[in-house]
Protein backbone atom coordinates (compact mmCIF):
# COMPACT_ATOMS: atom_id res chain seq x y z
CA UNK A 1 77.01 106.13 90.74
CA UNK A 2 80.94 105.14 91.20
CA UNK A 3 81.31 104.51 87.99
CA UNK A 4 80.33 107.73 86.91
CA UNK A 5 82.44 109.72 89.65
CA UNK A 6 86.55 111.04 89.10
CA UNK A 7 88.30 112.11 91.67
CA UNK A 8 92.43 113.32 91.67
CA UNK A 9 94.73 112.36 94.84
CA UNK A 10 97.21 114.80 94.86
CA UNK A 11 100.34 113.26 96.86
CA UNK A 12 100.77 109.47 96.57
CA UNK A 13 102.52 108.80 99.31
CA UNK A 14 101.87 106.08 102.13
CA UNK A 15 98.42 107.76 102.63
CA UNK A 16 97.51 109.08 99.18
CA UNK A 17 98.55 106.17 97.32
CA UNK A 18 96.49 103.62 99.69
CA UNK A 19 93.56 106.16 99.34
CA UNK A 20 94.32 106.16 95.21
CA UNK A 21 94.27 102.79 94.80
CA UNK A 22 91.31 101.88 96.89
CA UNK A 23 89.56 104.41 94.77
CA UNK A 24 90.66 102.76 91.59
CA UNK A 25 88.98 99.51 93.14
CA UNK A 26 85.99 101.20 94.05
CA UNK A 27 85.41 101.63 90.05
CA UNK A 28 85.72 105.19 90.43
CA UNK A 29 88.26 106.63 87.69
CA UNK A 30 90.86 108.52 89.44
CA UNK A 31 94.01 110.56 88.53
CA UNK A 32 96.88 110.59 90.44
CA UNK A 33 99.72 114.06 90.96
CA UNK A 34 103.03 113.10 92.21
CA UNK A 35 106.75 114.50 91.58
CA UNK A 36 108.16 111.23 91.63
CA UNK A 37 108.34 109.40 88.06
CA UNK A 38 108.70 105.77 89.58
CA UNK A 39 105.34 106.31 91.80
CA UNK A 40 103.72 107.48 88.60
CA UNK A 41 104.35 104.16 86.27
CA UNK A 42 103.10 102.23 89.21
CA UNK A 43 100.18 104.05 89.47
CA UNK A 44 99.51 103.74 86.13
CA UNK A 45 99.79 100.17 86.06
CA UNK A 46 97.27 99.94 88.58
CA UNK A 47 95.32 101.14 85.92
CA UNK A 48 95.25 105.28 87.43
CA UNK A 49 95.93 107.98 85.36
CA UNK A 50 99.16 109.86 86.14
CA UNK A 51 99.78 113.69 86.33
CA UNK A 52 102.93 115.86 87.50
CA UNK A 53 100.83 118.66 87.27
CA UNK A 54 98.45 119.50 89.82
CA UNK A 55 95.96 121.61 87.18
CA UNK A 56 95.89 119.10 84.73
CA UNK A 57 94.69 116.60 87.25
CA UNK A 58 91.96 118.18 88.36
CA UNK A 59 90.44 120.02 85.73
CA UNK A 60 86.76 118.56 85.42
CA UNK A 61 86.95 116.38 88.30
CA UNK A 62 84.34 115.33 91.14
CA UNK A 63 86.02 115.28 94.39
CA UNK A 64 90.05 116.14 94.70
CA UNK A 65 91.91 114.45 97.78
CA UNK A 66 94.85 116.16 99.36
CA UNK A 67 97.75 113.98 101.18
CA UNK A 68 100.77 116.49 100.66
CA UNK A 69 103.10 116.52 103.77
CA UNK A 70 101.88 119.43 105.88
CA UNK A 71 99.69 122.96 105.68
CA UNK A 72 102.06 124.85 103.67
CA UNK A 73 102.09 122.65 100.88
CA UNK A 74 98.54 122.44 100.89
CA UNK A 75 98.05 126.31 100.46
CA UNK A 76 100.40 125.68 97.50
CA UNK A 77 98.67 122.65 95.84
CA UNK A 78 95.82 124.32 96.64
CA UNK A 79 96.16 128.19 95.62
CA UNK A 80 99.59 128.31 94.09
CA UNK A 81 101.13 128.93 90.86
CA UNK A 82 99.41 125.92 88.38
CA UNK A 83 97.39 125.37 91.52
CA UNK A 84 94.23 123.12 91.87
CA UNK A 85 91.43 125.60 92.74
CA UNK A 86 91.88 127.89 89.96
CA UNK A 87 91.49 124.64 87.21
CA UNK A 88 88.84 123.14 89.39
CA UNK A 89 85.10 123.15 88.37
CA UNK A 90 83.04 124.87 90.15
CA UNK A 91 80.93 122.97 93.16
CA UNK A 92 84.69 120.23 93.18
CA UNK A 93 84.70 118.87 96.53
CA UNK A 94 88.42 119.53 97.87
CA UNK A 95 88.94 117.11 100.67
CA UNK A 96 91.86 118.50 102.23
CA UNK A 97 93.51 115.10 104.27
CA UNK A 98 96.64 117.02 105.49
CA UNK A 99 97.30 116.82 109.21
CA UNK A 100 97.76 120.65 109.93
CA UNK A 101 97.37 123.10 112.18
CA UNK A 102 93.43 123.86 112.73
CA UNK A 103 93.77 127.36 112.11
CA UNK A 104 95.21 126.79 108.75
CA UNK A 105 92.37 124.75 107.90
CA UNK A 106 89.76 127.18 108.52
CA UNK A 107 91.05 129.51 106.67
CA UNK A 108 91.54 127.34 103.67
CA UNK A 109 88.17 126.25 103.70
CA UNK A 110 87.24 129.81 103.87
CA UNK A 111 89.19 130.38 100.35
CA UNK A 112 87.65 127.32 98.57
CA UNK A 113 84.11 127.87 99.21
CA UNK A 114 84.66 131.96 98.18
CA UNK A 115 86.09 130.32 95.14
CA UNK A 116 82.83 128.25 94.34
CA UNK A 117 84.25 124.77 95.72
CA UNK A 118 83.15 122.88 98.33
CA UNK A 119 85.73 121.86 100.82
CA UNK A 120 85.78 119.07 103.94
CA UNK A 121 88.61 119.41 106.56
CA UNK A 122 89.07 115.45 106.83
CA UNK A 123 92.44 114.52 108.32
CA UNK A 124 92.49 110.65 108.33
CA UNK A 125 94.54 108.02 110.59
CA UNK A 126 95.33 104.48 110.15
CA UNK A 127 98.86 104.19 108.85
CA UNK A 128 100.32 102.52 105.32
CA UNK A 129 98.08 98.94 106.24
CA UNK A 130 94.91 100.74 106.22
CA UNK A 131 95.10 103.31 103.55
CA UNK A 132 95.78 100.11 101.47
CA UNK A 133 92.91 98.03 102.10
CA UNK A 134 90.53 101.12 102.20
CA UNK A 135 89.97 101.27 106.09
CA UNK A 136 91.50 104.43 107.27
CA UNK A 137 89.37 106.21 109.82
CA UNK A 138 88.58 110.07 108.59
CA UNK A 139 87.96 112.59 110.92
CA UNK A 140 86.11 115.36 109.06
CA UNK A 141 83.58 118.48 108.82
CA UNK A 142 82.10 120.36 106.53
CA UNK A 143 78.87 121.47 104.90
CA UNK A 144 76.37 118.27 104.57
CA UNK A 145 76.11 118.46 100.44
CA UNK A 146 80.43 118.51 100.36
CA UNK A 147 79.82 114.72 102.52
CA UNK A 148 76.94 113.71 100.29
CA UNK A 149 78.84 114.58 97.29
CA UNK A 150 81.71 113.13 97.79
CA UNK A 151 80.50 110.02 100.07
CA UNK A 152 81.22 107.04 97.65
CA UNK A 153 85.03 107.92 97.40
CA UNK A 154 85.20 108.28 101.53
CA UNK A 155 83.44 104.98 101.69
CA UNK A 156 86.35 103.56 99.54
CA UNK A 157 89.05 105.03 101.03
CA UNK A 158 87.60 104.60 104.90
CA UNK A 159 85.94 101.94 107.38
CA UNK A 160 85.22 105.31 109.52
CA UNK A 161 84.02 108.75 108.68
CA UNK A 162 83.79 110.68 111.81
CA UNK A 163 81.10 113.91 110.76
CA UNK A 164 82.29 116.28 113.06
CA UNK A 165 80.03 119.14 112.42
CA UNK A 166 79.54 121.36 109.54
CA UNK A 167 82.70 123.65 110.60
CA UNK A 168 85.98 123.50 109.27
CA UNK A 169 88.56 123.32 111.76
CA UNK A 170 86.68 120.31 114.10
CA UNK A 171 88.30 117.26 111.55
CA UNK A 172 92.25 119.10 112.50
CA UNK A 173 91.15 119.32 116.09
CA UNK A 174 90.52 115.89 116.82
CA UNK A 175 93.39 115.08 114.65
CA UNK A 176 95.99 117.28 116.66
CA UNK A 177 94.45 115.48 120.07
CA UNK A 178 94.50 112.15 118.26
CA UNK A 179 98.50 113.19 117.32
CA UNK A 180 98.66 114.75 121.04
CA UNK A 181 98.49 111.11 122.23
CA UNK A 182 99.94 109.26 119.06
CA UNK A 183 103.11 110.88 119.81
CA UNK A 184 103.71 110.58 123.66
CA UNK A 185 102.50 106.85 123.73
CA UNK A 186 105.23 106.64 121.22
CA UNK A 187 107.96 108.55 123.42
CA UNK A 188 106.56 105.97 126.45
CA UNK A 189 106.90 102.74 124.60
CA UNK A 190 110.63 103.99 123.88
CA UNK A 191 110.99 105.04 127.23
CA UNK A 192 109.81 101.92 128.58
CA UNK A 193 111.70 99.14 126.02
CA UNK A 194 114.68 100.98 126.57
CA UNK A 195 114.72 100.82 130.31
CA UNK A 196 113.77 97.22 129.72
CA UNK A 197 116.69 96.47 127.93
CA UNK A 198 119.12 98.80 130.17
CA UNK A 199 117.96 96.27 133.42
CA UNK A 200 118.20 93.13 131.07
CA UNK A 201 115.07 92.23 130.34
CA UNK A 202 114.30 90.30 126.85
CA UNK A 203 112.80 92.79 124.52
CA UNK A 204 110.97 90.73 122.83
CA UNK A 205 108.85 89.34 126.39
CA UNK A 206 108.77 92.28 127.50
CA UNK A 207 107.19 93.69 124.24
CA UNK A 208 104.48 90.23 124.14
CA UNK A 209 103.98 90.46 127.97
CA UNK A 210 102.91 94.66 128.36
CA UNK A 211 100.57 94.11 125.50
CA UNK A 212 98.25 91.97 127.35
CA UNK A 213 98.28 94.66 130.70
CA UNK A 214 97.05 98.13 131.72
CA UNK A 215 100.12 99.73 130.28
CA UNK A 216 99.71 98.87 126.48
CA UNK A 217 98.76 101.23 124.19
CA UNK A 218 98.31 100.50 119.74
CA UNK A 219 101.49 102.84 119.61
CA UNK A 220 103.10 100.39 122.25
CA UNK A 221 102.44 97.20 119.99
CA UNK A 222 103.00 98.89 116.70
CA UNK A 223 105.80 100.57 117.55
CA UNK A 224 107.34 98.80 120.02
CA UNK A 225 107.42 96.30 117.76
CA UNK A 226 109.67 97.96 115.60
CA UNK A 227 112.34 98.66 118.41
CA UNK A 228 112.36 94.86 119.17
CA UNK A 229 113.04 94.19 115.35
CA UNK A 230 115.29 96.90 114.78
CA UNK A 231 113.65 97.89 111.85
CA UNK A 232 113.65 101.74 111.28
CA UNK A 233 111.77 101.56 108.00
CA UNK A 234 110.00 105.05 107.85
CA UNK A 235 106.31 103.96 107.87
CA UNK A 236 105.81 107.39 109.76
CA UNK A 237 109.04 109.49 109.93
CA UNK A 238 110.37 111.50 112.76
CA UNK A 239 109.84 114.53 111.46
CA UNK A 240 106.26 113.93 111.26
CA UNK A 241 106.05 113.99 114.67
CA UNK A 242 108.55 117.44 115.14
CA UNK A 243 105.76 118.76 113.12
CA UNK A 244 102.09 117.49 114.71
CA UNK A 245 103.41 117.85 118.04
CA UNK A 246 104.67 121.23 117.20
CA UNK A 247 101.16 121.97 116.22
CA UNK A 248 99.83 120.63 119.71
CA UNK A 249 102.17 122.95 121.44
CA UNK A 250 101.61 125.90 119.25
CA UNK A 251 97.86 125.64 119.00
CA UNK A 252 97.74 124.67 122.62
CA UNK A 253 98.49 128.63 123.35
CA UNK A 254 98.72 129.29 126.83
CA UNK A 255 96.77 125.57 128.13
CA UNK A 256 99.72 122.96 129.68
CA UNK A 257 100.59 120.50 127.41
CA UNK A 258 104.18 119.21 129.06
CA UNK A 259 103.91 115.78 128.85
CA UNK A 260 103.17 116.96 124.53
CA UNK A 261 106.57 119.48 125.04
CA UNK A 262 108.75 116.90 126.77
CA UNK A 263 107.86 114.63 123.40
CA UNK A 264 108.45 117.29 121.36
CA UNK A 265 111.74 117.95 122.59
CA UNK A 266 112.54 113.93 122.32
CA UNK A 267 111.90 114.34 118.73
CA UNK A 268 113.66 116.99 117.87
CA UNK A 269 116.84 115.75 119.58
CA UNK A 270 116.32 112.89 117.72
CA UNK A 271 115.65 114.57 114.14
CA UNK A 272 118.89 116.57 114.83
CA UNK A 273 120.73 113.41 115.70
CA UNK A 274 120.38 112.44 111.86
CA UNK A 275 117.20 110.17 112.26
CA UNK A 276 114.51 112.48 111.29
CA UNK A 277 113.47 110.53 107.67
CA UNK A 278 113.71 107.42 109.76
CA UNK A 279 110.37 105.66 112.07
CA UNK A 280 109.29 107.49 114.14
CA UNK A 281 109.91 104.74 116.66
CA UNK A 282 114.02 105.78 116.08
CA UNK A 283 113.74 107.79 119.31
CA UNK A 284 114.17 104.60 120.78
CA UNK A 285 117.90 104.78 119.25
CA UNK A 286 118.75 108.03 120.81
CA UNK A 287 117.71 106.93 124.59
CA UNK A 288 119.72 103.95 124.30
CA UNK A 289 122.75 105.91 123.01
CA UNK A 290 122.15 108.08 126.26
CA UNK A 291 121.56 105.01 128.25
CA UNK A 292 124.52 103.21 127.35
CA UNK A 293 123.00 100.39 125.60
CA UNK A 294 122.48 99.10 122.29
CA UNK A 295 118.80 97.90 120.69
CA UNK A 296 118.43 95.33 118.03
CA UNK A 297 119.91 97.58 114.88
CA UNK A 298 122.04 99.80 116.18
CA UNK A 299 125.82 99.10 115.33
């Protein structure tokens, strides 16, 4: 059946393009949008076909994945000017991979199936490794023929596909929760490595050493690993994290999230410090500044 199946990625960044090419070895032909000319001839020579234009794309396709950066450039992928939805066939599954605010995603489900399509609310997790050897973990609902439709590309894309229930808005939940924790354990391990270093502990030990007690966490080792490299290589960017954890604190309406605000605020201090396209691990920069100290990279 793959080899009968097309599907368009719209957004080939660290997500979309591990999800693209994992598709492309799956044997399932599959277009890829982008704005950036350089991402396109590579994805061409991995034997993809290469759009700028979102229409074009996915005019007559099976199953359309969105990885653009947050809600609001979903709507517009989605339902704007040279937009998907209005080129789409109808009965496309749109399998909307965004990590946005759950609200948002309910109502754009709402708007594809009124337009004939059928849509899944499937926010995934994994990071850049993952996505590129097809093992992300998707966290999705939707209507049972949209899954059954579309299930060979998730299976080549994903290790894990998490059916959530048959209403959109559940897959963005668990996400924001997921992102909820993602992004505190990631304040914590900063916290913690920096304090290390301000008493004079080796960073490195004390990075090796926490990862085999109660206190470790995967954002701990991951992360924490890039502190004790210095390495601020934007695998996930600050700003990511401004933005999902603003979505925990918005969508969190009047429940207490503080330990989610006081991250929040780290973030943003550190976004407006000039670090915000950097990891998301560079908060670690800004508490040393304040601490007096300096971690492996800083100058």
């Amino acid at each position: 059946m793959t080899d009968q199946m097309t599907a368009a990625v719209i957004g080939l960044g660290s997500m979309g393009w591990g999800a693209a090419v994992s598709l492309l070895r799956a044997g399932i032909a599959t277009r890829g949008v982008d704005i950036r000319g350089d991402v396109l001839e590579k994805f061409t020579a991995e034997g993809g076909a290469s759009f700028t234009s979102v229409s074009e794309a996915c005019a007559g396709v099976d199953v359309v994945f969105v990885f653009v950066v947050n809600g609001a450039q979903a709507e517009d992928v989605l339902f704007g000017t040279g937009g998907a939805v209005a080129a789409a066939q109808v009965g496309t599954v749109f399998v909307t991979c965004v990590t946005m605010e759950p609200t948002r995603a309910i109502e754009l489900a709402e708007r594809l199936e009124a337009a004939g399509m059928m849509a899944l609310d499937a926010p995934v997790s994994g990071g850049s490794a993952k996505a590129l050897t097809g093992e992300m973990t998707i966290m999705a609902s939707g209507r049972a023929e949209a899954f059954d439709k579309a299930g060979p590309c998730l299976d080549a894309i994903a290790s894990k596909v998490y059916r959530l229930g048959d209403a959109a808005g559940k897959g963005s939940q668990v996400k924001m929760i997921n992102q909820l924790l993602a992004g505190v354990h990631i304040a914590a391990a900063a916290e913690a490595l920096t304090l290390g270093a301000k008493i004079g502990l080796d960073l490195g030990m004390l990075h090796e050493v926490i990862q085999e007690c109660a206190g470790n966490s995967w954002m701990y080792g991951n992360r924490g690993a890039h502190i004790v490299e210095g390495d601020y290589t934007p695998h996930s960017a600050v700003d990511i994290f401004v933005k999902d954890l603003g979505i925990v604190t918005d969508e969190a309406a009047d429940h207490p999230v503080p330990l989610s605000q006081t991250a929040l605020a780290l973030f943003k201090e550190a976004s407006a410090a000039g670090m915000g396209r950097e990891d998301d691990a560079a908060v670690a920069k800004l508490l040393a500044t304040k601490g007096g100290i300096k971690l492996p990279g800083m100058t």
